[in-house]
N, C-alpha and C. Protein backbone atom coordinates (compact mmCIF):
# COMPACT_ATOMS: atom_id res chain seq x y z
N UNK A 1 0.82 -1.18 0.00
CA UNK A 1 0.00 0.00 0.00
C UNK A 1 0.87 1.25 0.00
N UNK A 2 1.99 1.25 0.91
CA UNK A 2 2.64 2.37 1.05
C UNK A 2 3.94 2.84 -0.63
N UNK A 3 3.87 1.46 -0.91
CA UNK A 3 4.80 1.39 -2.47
C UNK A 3 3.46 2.22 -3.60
N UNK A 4 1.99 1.97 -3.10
CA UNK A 4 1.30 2.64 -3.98
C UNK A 4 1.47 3.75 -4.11
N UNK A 5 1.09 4.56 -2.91
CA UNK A 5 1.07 5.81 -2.76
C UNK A 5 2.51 6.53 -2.67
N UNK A 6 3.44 5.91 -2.82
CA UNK A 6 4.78 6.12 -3.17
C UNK A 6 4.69 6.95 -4.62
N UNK A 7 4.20 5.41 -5.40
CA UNK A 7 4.43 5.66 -7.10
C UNK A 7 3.59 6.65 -7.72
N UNK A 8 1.80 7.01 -6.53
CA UNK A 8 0.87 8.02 -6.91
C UNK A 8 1.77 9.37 -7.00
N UNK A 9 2.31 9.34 -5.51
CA UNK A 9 2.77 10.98 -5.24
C UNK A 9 3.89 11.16 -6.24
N UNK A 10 4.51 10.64 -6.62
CA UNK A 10 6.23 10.64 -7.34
C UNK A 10 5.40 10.67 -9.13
N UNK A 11 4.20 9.93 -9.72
CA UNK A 11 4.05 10.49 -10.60
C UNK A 11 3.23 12.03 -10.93
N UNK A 12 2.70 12.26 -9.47
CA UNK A 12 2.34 13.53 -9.53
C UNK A 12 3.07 14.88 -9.70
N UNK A 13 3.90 14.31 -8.62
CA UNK A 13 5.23 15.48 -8.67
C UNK A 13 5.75 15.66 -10.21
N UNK A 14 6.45 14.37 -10.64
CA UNK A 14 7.27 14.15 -12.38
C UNK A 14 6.13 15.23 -13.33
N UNK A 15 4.63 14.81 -12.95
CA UNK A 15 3.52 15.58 -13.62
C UNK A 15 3.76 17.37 -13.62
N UNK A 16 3.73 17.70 -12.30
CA UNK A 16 3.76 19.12 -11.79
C UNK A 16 5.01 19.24 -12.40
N UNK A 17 5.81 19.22 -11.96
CA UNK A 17 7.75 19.50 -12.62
C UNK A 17 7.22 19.91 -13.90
N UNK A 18 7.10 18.73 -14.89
CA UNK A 18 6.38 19.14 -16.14
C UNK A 18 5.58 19.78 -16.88
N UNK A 19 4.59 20.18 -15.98
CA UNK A 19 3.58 21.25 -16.43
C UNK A 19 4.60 22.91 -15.70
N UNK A 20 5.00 22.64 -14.72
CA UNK A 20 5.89 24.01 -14.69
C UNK A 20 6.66 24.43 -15.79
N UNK A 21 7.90 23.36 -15.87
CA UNK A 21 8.58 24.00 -17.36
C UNK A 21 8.26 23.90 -18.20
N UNK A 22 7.01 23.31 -19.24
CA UNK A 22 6.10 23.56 -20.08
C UNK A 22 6.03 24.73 -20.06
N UNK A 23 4.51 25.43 -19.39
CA UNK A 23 4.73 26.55 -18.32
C UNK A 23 5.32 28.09 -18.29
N UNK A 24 6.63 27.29 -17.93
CA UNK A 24 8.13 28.47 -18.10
C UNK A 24 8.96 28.32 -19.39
N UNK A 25 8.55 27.63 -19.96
CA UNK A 25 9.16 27.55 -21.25
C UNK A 25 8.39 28.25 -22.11
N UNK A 26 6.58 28.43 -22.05
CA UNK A 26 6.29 29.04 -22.86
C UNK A 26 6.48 30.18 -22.55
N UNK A 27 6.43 30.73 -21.51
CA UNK A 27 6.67 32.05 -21.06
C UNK A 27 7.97 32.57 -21.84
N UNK A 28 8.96 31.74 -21.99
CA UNK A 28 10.49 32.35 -22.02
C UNK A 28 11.28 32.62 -20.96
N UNK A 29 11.17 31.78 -20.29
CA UNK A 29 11.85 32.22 -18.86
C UNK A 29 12.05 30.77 -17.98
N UNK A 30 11.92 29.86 -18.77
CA UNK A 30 12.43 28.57 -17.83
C UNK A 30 13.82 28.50 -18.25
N UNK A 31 14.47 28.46 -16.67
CA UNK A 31 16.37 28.30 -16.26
C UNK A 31 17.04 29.57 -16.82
N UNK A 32 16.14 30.35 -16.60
CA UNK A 32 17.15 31.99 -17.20
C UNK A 32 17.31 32.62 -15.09
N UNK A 33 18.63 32.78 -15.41
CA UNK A 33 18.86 33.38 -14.24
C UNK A 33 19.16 34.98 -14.45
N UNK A 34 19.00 36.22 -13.70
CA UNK A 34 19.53 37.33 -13.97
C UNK A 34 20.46 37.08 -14.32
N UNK A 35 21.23 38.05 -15.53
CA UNK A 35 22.48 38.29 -15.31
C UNK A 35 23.67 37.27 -16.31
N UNK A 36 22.98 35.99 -16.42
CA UNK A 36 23.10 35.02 -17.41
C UNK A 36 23.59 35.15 -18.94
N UNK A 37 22.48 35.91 -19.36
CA UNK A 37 22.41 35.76 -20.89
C UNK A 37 21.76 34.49 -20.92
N UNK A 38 21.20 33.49 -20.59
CA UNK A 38 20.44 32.53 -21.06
C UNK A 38 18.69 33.06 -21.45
N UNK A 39 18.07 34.24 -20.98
CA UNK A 39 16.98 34.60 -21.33
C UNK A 39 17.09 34.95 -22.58
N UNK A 40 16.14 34.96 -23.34
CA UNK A 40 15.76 35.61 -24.55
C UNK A 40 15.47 37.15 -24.48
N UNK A 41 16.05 37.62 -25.75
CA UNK A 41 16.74 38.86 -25.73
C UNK A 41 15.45 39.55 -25.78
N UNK A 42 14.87 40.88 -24.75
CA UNK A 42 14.01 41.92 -25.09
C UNK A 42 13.90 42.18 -26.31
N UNK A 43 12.72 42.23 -27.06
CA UNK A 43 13.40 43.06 -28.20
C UNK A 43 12.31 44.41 -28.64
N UNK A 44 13.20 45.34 -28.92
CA UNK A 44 13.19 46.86 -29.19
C UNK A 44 11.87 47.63 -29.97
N UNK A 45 12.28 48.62 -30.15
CA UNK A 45 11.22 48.88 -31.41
C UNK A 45 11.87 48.73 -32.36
N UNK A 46 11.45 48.33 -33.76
CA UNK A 46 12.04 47.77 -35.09
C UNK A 46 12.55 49.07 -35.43
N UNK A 47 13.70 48.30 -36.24
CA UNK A 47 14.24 49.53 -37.20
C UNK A 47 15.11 50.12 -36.96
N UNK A 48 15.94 51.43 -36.99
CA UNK A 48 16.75 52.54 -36.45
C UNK A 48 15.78 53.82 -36.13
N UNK A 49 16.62 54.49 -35.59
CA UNK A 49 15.53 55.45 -34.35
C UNK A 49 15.79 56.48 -35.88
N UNK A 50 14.78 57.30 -36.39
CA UNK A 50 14.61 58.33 -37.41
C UNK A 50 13.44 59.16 -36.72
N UNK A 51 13.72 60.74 -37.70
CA UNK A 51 12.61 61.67 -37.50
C UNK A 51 11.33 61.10 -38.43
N UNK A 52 10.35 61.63 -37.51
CA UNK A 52 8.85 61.48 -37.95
C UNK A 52 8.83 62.29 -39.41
N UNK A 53 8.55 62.24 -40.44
CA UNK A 53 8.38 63.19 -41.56
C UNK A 53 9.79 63.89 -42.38
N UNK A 54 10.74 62.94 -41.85
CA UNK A 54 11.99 63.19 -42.25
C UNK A 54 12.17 61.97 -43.58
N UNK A 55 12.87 62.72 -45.17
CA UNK A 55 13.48 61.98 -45.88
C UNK A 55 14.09 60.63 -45.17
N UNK A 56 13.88 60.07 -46.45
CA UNK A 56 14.20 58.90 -46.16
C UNK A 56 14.72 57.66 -47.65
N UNK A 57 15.69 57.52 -47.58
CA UNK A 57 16.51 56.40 -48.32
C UNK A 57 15.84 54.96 -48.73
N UNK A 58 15.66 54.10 -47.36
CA UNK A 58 15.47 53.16 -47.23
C UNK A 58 13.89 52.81 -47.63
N UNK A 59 13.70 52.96 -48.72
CA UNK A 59 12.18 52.64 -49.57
C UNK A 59 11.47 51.49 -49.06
N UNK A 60 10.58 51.32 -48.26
CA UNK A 60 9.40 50.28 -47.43
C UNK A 60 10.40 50.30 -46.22
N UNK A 61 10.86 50.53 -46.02
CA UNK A 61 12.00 50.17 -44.46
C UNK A 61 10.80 50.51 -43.52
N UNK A 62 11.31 50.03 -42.24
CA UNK A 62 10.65 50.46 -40.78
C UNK A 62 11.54 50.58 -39.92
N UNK A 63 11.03 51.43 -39.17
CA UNK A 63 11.75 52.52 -38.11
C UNK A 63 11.65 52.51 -36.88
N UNK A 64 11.84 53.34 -36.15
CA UNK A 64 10.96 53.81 -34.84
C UNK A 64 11.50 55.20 -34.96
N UNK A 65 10.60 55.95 -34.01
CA UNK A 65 11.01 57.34 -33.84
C UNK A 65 10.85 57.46 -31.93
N UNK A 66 11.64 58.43 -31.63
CA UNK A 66 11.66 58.77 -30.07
C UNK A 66 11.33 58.28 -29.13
N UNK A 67 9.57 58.49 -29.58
CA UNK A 67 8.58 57.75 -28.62
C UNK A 67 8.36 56.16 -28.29
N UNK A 68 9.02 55.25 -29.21
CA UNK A 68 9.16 53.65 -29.59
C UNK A 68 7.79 53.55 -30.59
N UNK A 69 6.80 54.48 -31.50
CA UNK A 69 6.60 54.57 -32.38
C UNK A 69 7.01 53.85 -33.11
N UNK A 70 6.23 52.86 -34.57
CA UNK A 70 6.51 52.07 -35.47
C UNK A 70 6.49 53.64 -37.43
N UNK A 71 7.39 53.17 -37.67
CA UNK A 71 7.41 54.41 -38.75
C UNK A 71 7.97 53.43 -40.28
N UNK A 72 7.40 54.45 -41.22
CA UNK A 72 7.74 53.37 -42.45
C UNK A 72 8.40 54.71 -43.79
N UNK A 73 9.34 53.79 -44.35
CA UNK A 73 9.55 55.03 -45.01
C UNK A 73 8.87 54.49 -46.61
N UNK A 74 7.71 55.80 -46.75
CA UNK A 74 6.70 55.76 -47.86
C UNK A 74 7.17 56.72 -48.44
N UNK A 75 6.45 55.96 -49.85
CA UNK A 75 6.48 57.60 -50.46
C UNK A 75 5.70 58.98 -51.17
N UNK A 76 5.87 59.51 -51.26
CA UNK A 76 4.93 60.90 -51.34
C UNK A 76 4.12 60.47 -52.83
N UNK A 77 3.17 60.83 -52.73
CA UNK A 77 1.87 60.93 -54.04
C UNK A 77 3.04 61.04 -55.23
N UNK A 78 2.61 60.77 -56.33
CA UNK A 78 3.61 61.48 -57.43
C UNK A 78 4.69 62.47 -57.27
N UNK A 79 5.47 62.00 -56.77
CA UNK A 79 6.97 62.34 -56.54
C UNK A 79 8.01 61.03 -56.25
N UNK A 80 9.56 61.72 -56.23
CA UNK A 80 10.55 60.95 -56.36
C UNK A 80 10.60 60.55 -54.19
N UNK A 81 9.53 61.60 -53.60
CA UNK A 81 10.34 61.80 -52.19
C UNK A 81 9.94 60.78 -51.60
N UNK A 82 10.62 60.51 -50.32
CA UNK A 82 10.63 58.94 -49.74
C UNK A 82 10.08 59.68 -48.22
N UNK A 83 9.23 59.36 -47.37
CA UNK A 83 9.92 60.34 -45.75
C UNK A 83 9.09 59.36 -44.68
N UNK A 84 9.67 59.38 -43.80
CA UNK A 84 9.22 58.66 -42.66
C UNK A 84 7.68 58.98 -42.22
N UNK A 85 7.04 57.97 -42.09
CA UNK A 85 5.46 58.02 -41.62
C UNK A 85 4.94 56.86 -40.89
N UNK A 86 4.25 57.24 -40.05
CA UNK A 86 3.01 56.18 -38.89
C UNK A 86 2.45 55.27 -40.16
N UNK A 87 2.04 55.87 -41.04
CA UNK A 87 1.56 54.91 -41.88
C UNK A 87 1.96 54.37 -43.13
N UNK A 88 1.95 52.82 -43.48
CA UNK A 88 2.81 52.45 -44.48
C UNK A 88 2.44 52.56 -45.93
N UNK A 89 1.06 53.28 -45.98
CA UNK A 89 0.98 53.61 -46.95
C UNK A 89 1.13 54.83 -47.39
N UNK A 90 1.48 55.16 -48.81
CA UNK A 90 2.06 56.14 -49.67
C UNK A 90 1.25 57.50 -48.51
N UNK A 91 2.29 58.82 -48.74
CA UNK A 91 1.57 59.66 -48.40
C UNK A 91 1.01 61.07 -49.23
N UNK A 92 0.01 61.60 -49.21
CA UNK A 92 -0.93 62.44 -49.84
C UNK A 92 -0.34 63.28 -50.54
N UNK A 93 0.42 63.73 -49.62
CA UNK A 93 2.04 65.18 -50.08
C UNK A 93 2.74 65.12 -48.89
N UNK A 94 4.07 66.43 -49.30
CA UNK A 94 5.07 66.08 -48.65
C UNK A 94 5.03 67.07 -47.36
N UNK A 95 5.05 66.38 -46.49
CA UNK A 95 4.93 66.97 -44.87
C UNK A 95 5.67 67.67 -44.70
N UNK A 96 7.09 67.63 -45.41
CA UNK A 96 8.34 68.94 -45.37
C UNK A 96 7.62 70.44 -46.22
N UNK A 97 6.81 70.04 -47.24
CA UNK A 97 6.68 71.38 -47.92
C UNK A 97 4.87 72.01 -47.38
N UNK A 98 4.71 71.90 -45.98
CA UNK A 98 3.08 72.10 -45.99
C UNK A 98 3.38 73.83 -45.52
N UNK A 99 4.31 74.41 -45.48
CA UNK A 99 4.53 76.10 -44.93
C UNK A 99 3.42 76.35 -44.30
N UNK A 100 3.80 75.64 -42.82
CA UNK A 100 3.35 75.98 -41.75
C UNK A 100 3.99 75.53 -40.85
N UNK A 101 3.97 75.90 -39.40
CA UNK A 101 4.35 75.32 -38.67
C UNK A 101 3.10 75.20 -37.43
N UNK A 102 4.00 74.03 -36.63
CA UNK A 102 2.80 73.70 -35.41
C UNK A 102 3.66 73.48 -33.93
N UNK A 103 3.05 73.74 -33.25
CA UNK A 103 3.41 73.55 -31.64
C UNK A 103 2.51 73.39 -31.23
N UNK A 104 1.70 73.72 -30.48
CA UNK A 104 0.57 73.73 -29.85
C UNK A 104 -0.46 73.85 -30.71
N UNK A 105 -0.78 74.74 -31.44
CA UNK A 105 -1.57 74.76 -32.48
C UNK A 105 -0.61 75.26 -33.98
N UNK A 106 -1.00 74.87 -35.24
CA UNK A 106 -0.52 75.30 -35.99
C UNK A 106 -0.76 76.13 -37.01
N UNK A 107 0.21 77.61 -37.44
CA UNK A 107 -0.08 78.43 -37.91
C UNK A 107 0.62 78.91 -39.39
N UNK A 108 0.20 79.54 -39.93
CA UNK A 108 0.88 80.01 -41.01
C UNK A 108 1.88 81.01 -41.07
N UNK A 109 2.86 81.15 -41.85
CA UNK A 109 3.62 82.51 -41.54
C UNK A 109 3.35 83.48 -41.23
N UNK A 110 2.32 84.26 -41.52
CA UNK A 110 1.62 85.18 -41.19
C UNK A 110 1.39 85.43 -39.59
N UNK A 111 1.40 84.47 -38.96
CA UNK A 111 0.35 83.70 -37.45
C UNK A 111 -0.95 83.45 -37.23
N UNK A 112 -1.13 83.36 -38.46
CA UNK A 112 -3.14 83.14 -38.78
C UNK A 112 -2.89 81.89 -38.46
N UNK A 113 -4.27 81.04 -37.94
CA UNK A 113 -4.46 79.27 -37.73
C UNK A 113 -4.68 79.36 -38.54
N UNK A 114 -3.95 78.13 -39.00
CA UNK A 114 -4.35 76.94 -40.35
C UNK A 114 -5.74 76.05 -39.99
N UNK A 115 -6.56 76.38 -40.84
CA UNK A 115 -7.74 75.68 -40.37
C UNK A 115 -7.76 73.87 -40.42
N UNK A 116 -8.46 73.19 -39.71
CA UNK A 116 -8.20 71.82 -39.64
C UNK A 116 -7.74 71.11 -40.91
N UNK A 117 -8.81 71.65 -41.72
CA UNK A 117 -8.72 70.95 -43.08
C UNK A 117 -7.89 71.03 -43.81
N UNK A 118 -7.06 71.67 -43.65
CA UNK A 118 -5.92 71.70 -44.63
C UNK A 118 -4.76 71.16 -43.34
N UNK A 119 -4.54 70.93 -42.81
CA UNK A 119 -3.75 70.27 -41.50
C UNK A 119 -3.90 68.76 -42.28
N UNK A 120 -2.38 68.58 -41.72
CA UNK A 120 -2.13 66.58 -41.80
C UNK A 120 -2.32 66.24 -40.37
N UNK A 121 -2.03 66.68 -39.53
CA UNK A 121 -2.77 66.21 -37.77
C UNK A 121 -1.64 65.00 -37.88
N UNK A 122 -2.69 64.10 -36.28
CA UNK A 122 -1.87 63.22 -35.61
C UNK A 122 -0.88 62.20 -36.60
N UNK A 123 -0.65 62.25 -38.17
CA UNK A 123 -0.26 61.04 -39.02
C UNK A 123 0.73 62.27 -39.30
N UNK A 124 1.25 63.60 -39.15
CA UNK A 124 2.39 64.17 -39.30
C UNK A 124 2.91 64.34 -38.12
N UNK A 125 2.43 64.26 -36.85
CA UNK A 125 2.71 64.47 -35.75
C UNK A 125 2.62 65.58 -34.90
N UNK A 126 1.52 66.01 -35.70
CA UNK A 126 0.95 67.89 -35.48
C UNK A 126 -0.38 66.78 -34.49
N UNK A 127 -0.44 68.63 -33.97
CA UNK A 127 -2.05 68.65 -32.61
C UNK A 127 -2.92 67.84 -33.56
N UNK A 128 -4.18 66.86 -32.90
CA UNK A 128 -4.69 66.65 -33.47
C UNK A 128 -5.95 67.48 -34.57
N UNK A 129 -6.46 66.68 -35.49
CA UNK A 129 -7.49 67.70 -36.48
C UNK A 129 -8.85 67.19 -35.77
N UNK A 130 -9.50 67.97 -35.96
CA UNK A 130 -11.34 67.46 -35.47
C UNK A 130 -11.78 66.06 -35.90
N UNK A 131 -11.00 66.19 -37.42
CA UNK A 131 -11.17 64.43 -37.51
C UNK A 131 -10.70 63.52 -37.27
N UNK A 132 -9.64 64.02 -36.58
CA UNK A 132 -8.57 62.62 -35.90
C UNK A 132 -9.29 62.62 -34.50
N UNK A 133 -10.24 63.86 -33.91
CA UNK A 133 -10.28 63.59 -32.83
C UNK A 133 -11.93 62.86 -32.78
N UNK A 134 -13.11 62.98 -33.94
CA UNK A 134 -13.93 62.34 -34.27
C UNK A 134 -13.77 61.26 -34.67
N UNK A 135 -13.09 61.09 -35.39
CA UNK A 135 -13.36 59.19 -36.19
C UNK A 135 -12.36 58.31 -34.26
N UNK A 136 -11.90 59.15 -33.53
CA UNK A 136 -11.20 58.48 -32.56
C UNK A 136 -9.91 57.70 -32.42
N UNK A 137 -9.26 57.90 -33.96
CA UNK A 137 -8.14 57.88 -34.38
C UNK A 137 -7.05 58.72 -32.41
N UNK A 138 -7.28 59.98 -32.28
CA UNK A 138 -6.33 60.67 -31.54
C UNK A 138 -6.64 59.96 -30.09
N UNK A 139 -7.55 59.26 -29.88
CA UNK A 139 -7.71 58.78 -28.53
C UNK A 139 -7.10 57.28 -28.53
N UNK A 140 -7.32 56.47 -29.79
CA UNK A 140 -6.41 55.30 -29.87
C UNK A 140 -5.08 55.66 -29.82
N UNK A 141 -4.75 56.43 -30.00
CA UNK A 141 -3.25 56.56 -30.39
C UNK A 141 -2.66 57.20 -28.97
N UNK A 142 -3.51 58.11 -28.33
CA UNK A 142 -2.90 58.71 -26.94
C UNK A 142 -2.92 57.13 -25.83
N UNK A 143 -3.69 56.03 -26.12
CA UNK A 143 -3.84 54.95 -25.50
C UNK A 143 -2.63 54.23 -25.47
N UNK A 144 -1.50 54.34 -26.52
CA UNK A 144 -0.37 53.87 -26.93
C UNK A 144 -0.80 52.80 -27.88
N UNK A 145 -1.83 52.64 -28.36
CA UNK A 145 -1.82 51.52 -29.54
C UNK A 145 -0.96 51.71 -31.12
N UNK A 146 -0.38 51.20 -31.64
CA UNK A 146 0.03 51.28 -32.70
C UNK A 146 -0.75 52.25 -34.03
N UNK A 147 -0.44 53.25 -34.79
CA UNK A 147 -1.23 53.68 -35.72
C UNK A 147 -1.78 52.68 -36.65
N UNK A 148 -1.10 52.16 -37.69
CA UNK A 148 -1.30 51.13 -38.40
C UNK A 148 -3.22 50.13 -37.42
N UNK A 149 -2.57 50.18 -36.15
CA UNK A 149 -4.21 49.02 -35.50
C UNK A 149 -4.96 50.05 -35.25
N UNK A 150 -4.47 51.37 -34.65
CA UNK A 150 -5.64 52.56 -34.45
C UNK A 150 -6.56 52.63 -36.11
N UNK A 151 -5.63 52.46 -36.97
CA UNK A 151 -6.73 52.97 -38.23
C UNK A 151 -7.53 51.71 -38.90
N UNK A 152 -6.65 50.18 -38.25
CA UNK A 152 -7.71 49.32 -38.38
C UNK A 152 -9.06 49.13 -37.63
N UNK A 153 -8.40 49.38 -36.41
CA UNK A 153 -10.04 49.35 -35.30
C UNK A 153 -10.55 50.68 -35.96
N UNK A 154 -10.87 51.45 -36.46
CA UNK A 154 -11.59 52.78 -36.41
C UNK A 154 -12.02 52.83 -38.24
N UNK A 155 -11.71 51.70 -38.84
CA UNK A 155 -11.56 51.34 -40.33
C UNK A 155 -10.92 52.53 -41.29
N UNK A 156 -10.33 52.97 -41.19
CA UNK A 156 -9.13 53.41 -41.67
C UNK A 156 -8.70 52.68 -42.83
């Protein structure tokens, strides 16, 4: 009797052991000690760190910018220009030539506001536009979700 409950408890344990490092293995973290190098490596935001709306070389490449932002280098409507963007598809025009600038709100040389509609907003990295802040585009994105899934959840 006592050889039974020997062989019960001892295949329970062999059981548990096994479902732990199962377990910790899927996790990534079974037999990684600090300090080791046996864990699997963090890994980063893709790409090399580039400006948001900055030229760009590397034609379909991906990036990150500052924030750990995902960035792609597209390229401008009918033109030769390439420039870093949230989104991987082509962009409308070129974010370097919109003569304006923005901080807080953005204005024209003059210092007149640029009215929404003519604004590229949260996809140049300007304040948001009424419609980034309606379709809910600017609230996915202040959430930290990825642009690319903000404009899928919001159908984009």
């Amino acid at each position: 009797m006592a050889t039974s409950r020997y062989r019960i408890v001892r295949q329970l344990l062999i059981c548990g052991a096994a479902i732990t490092a199962f377990a910790a293995t899927a996790l990534g973290v079974a037999g990684a000690s600090p300090g080791s190098g046996s864990a699997a490596p963090v890994q980063g935001p893709p790409g090399p760190l580039v400006e948001l709306n900055a030229y760009c070389r590397d034609h379909g490449g991906v990036g990150h910018v500052a924030n750990g932002r995902t960035v792609y280098c597209v390229q401008v409507f009918q033109t030769d220009a390439f420039v870093w963007s949230y989104s991987p598809r082509p962009m409308a025009f070129d974010p370097n030539q919109r003569g304006y600038s923005c901080t807080d709100v953005c204005r024209w040389p003059d210092g007149s506001i640029v009215p929404n509609y003519q604004r590229c907003g949260v996809l140049c990295g300007e304040p948001p536009t009424s419609g980034d802040v309606q379709s809910g585009l600017n609230d996915c994105l202040e959430s930290g979700v990825d642009f690319v899934e903000c404009e899928r959840r919001i159908g984009g």
